[in-house]
Structures are given as structure tokens and as C-alpha cells.
N, C-alpha and C. Protein backbone atom coordinates (compact mmCIF):
# COMPACT_ATOMS: atom_id res chain seq x y z
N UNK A 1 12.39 20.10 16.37
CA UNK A 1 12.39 19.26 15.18
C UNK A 1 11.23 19.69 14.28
N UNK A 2 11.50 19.98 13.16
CA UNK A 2 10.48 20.17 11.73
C UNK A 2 9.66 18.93 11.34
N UNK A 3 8.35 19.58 11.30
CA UNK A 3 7.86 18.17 11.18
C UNK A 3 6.42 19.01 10.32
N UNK A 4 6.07 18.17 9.05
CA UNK A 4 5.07 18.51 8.57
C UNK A 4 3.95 17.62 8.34
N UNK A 5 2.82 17.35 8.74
CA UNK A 5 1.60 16.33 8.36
C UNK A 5 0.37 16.60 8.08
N UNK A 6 0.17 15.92 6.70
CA UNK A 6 -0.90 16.67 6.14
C UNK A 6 -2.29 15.50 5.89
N UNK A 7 -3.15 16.36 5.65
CA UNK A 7 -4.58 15.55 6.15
C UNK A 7 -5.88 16.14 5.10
N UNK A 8 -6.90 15.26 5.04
CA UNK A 8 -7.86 15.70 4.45
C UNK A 8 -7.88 15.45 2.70
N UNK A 9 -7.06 14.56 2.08
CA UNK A 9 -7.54 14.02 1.43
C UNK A 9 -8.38 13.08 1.04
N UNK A 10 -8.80 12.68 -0.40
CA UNK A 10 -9.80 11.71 -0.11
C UNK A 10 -9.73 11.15 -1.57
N UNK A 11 -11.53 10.66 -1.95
CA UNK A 11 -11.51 10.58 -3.26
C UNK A 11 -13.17 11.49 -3.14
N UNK A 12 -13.29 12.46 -4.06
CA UNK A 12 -14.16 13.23 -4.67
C UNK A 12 -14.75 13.51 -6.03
N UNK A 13 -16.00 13.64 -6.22
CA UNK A 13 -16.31 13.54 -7.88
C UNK A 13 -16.01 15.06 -8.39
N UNK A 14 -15.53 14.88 -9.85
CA UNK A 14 -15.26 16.39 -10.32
C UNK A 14 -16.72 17.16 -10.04
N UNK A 15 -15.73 18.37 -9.58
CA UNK A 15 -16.71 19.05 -9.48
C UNK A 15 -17.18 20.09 -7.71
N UNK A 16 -15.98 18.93 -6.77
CA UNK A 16 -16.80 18.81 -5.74
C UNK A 16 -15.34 19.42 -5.00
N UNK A 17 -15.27 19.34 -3.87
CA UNK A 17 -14.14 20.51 -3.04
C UNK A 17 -13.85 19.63 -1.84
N UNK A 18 -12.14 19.81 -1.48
CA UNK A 18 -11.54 19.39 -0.59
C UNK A 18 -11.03 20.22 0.36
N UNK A 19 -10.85 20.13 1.38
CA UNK A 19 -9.98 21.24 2.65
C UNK A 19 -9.00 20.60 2.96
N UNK A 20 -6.98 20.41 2.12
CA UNK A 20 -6.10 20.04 2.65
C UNK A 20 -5.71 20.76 3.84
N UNK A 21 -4.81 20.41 5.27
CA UNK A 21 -4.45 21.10 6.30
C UNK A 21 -3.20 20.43 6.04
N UNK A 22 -2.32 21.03 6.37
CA UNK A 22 -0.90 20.98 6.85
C UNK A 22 -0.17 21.10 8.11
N UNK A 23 -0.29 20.11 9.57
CA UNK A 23 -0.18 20.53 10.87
C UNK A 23 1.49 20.92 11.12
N UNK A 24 2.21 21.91 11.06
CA UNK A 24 3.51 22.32 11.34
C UNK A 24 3.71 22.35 12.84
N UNK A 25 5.24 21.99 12.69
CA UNK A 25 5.66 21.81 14.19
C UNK A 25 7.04 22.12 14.25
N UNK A 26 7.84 22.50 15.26
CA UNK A 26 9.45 22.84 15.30
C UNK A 26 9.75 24.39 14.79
N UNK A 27 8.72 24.98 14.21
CA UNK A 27 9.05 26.61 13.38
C UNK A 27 7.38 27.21 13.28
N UNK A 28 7.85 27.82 13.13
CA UNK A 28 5.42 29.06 13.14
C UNK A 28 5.46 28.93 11.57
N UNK A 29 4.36 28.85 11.07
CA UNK A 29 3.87 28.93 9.66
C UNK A 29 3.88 30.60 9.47
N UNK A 30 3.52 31.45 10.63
CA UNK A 30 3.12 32.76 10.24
C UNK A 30 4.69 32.83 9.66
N UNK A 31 5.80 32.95 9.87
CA UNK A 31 7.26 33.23 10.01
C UNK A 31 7.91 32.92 8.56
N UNK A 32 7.39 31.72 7.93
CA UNK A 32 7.71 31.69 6.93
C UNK A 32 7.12 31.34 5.14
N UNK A 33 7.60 31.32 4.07
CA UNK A 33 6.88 31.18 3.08
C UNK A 33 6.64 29.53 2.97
N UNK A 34 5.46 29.72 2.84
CA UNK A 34 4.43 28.63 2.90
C UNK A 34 4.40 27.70 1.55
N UNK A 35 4.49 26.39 1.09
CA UNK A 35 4.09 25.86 -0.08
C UNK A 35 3.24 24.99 -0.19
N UNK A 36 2.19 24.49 -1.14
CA UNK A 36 2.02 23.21 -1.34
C UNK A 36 2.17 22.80 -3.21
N UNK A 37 2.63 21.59 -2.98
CA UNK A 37 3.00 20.89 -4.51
C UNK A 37 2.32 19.52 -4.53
N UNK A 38 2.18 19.22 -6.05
CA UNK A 38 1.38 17.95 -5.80
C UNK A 38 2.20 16.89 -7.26
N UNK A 39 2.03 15.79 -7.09
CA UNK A 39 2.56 15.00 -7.57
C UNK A 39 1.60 13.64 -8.49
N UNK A 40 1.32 13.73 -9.56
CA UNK A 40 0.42 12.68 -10.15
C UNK A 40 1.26 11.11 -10.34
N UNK A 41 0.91 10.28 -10.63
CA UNK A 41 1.64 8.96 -10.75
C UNK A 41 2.46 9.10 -11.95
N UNK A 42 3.71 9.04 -12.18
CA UNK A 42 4.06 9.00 -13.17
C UNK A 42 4.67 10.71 -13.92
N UNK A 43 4.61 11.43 -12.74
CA UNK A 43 5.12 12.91 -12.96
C UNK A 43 5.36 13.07 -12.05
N UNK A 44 6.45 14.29 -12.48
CA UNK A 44 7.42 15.21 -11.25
C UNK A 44 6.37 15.95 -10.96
N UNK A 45 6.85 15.98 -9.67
CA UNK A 45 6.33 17.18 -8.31
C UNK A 45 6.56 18.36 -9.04
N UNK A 46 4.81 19.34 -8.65
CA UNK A 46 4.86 20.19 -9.35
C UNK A 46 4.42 21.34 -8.23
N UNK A 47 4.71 22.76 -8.45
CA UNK A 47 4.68 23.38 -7.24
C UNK A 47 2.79 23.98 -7.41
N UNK A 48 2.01 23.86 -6.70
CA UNK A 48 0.65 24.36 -6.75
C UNK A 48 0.12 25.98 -6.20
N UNK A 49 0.72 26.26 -4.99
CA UNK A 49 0.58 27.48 -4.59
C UNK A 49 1.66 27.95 -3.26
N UNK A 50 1.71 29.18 -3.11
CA UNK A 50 2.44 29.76 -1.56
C UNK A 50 1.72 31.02 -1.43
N UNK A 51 2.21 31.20 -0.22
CA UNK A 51 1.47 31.87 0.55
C UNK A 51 3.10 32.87 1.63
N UNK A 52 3.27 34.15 1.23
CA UNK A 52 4.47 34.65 1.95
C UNK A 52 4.21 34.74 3.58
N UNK A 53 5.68 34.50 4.05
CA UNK A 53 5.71 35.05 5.59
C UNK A 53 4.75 35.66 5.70
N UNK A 54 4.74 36.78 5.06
CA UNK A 54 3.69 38.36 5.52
C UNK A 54 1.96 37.77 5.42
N UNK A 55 1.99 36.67 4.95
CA UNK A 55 0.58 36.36 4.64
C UNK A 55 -0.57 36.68 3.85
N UNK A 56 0.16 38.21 2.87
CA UNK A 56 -0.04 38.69 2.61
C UNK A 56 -0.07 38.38 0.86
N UNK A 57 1.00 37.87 0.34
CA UNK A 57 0.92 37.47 -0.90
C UNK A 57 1.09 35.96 -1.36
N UNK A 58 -0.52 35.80 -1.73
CA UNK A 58 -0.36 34.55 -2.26
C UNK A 58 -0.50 33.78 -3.55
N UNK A 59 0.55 33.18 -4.15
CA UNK A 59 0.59 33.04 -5.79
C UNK A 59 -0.06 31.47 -6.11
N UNK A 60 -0.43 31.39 -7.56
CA UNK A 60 -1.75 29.90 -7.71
C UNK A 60 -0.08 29.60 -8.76
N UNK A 61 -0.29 28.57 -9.41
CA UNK A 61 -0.01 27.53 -10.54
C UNK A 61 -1.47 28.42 -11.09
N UNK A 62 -0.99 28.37 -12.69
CA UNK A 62 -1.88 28.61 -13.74
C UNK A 62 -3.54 27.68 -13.65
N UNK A 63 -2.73 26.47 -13.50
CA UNK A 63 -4.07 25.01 -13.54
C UNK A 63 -4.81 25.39 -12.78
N UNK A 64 -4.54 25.93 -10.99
CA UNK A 64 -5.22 25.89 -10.30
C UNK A 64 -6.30 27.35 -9.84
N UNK A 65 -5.31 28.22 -10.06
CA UNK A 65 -6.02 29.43 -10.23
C UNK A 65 -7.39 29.82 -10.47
N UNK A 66 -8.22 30.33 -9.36
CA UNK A 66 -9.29 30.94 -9.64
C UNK A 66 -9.91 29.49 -9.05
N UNK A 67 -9.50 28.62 -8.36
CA UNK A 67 -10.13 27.58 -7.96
C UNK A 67 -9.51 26.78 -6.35
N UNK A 68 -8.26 27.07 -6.25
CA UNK A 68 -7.58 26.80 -5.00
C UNK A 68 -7.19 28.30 -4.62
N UNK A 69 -7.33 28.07 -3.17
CA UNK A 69 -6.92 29.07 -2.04
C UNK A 69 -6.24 28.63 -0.31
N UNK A 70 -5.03 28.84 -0.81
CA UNK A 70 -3.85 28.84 0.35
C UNK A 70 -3.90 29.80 1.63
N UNK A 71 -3.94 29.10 2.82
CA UNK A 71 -4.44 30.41 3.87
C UNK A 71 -3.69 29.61 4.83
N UNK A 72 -3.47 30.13 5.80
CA UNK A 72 -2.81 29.82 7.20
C UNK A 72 -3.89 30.22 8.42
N UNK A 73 -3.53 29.23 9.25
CA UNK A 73 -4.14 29.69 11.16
C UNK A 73 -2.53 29.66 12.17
N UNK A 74 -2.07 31.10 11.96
CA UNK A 74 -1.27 31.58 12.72
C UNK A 74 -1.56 30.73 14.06
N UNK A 75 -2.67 30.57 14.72
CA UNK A 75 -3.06 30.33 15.94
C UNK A 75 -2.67 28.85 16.60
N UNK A 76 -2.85 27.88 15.48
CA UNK A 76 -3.03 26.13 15.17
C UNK A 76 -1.58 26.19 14.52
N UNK A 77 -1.37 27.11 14.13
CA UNK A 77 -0.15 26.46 13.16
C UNK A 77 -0.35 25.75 12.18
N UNK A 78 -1.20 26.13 11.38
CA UNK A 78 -1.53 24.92 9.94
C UNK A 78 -1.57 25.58 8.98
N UNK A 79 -1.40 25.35 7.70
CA UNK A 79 -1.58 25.45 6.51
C UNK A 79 -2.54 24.85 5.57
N UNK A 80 -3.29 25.69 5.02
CA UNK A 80 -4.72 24.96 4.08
C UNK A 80 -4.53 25.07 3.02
N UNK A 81 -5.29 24.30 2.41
CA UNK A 81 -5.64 24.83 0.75
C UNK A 81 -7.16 24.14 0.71
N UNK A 82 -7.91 25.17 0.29
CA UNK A 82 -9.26 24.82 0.06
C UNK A 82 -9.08 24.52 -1.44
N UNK A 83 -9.90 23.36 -2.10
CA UNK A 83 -10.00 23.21 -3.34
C UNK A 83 -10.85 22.99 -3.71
N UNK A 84 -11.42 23.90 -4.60
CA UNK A 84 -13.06 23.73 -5.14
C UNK A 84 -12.80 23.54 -6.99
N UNK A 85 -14.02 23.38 -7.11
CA UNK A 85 -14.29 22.75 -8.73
C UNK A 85 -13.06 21.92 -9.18
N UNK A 86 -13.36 20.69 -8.32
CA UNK A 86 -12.14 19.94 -8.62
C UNK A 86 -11.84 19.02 -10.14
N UNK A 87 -10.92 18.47 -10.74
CA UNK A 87 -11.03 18.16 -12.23
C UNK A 87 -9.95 16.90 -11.79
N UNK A 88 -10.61 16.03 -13.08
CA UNK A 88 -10.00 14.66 -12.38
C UNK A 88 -8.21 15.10 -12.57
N UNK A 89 -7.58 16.06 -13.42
CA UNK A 89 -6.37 16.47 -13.65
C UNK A 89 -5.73 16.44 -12.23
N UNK A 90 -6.93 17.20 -11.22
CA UNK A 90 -6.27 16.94 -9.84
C UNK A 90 -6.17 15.81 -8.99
N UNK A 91 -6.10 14.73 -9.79
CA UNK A 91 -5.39 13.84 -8.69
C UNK A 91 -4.26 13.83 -8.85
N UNK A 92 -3.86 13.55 -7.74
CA UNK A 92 -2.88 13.39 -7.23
C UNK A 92 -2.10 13.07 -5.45
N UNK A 93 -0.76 13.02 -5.10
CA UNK A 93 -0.61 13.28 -3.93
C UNK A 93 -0.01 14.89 -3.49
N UNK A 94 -0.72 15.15 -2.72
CA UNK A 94 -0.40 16.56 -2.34
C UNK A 94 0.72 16.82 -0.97
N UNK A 95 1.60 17.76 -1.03
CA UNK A 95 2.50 17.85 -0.16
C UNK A 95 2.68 19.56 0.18
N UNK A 96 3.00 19.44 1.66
CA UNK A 96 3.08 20.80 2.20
C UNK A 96 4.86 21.02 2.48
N UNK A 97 5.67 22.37 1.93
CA UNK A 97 6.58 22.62 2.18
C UNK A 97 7.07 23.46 2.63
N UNK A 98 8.33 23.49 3.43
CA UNK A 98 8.65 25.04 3.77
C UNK A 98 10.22 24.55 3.96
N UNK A 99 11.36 25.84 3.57
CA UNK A 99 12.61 25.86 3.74
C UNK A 99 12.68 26.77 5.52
N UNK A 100 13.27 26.22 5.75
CA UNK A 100 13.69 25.94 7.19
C UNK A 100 15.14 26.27 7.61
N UNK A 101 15.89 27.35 7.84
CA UNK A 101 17.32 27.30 7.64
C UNK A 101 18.24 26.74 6.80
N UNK A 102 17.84 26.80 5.35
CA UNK A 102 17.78 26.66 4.39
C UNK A 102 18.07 24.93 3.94
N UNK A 103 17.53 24.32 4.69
CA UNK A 103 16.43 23.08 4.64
C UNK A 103 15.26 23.13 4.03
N UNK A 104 14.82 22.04 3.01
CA UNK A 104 13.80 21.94 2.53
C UNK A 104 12.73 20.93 3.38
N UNK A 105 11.96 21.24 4.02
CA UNK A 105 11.44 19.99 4.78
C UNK A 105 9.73 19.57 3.61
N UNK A 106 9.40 18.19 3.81
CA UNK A 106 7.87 18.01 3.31
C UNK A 106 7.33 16.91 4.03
N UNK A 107 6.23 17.19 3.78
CA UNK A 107 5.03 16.49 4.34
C UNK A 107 5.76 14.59 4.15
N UNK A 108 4.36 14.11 4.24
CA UNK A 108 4.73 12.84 3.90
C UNK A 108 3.33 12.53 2.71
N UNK A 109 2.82 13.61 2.56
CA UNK A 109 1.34 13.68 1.55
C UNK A 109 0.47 13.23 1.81
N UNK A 110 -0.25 13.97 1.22
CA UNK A 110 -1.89 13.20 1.51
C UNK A 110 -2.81 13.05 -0.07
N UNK A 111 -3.31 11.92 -0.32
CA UNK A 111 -3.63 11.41 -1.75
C UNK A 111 -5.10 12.37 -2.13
N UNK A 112 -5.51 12.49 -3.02
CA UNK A 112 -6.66 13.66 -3.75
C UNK A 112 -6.60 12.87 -4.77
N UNK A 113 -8.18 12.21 -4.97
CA UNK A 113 -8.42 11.08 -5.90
C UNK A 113 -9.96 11.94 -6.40
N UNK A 114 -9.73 12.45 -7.89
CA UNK A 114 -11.38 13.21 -8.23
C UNK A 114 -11.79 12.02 -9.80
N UNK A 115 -12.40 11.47 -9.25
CA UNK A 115 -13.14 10.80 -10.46
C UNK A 115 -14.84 10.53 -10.19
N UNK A 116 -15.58 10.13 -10.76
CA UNK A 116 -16.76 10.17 -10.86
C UNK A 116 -17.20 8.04 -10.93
């Protein structure tokens, strides 16, 4: 069974950095393309970054670029996103995804609150 749960949000002042994890279960993170998307109150889910099978190529959202970084532990089976110089733009709830035999499975989110 596919199962995704994600952790390590909070509330943080701009400026300051979060470590989302994504604990996967039922399929390996190394195996497939990796997502996370995030969702503000009042807006559609928007896609933030991935990270390929190969581990090898990983693409930002414009917003986040040069400030979030998507990585995996083959070992744990998890999925991260470190987020530094955070802007209150980034709140939101954040969600980890992956297609699965061409199933879309997601998290159940974890909230990222940056205000001062």
C-alpha cells in the first residue's frame, strides 16, 4: 500500500529555513519521479519542485528557485525539501507526490506558516 507522510512544518519568520521530509512507503523513492506542490488558502495547488528517478535531475518553480532544494535518502526512503530565505508568499500547505502505476498518490500535507 502507497502511503505518503509528511513532516516538519511549522511557523517561521521570513527569512529563516525549514527541512520538509516526506516518509514513503509501498514503492522506493529512488525508483521514481519525486514531487512536492504547495497550496495557499484560497489557491490551486501549485507544483514547487521534482527530483527524477535517476536523482539526478532536479527542476525548482521559478518562485522558489535558487532558494529550495529537493533531495532524497534512498536509504530511509524519504523525500526533502530544504527551504531557506523563506518569504511570507511561502505559506502555505505543502504536499509530497508521486504517480505510482499510473496513480497519483499525496501526502496529507504539512502547513509552512512564514510571518514575522
Amino acid at each position: 500500500q502507497v502511503q505518503l507522510v509528511e513532516s516538519g512544518g511549522g511557523l517561521v519568520q521570513p527569512g529563516g529555513s525549514l527541512r520538509l521530509s516526506c516518509a514513503a512507503s509501498g514503492f522506493t523513492v529512488s525508483g521514481n519521479v519525486m514531487k512536492w506542490y504547495r497550496q495557499a488558502p484560497g489557491k490551486e495547488r501549485e507544483w514547487v519542485a521534482s527530483i527524477s528517478s535517476g536523482g539526478v535531475t532536479r527542476t525548482y518553480a521559478d518562485s522558489v528557485k535558487g532558494r529550495f532544494t529537493i533531495s532524497r535518502d534512498s536509504v530511509k526512503n524519504i523525500l526533502d525539501l530544504q527551504m531557506n530565505s523563506l518569504k511570507p508568499e511561502d505559506t502555505a500547505a505543502y504536499f509530497c507526490a508521486v504517480v505510482w502505476r499510473s496513480k497519483t498518490y499525496w501526502g496529507q500535507g504539512t502547513q509552512v506558516t512564514v510571518s514575522s
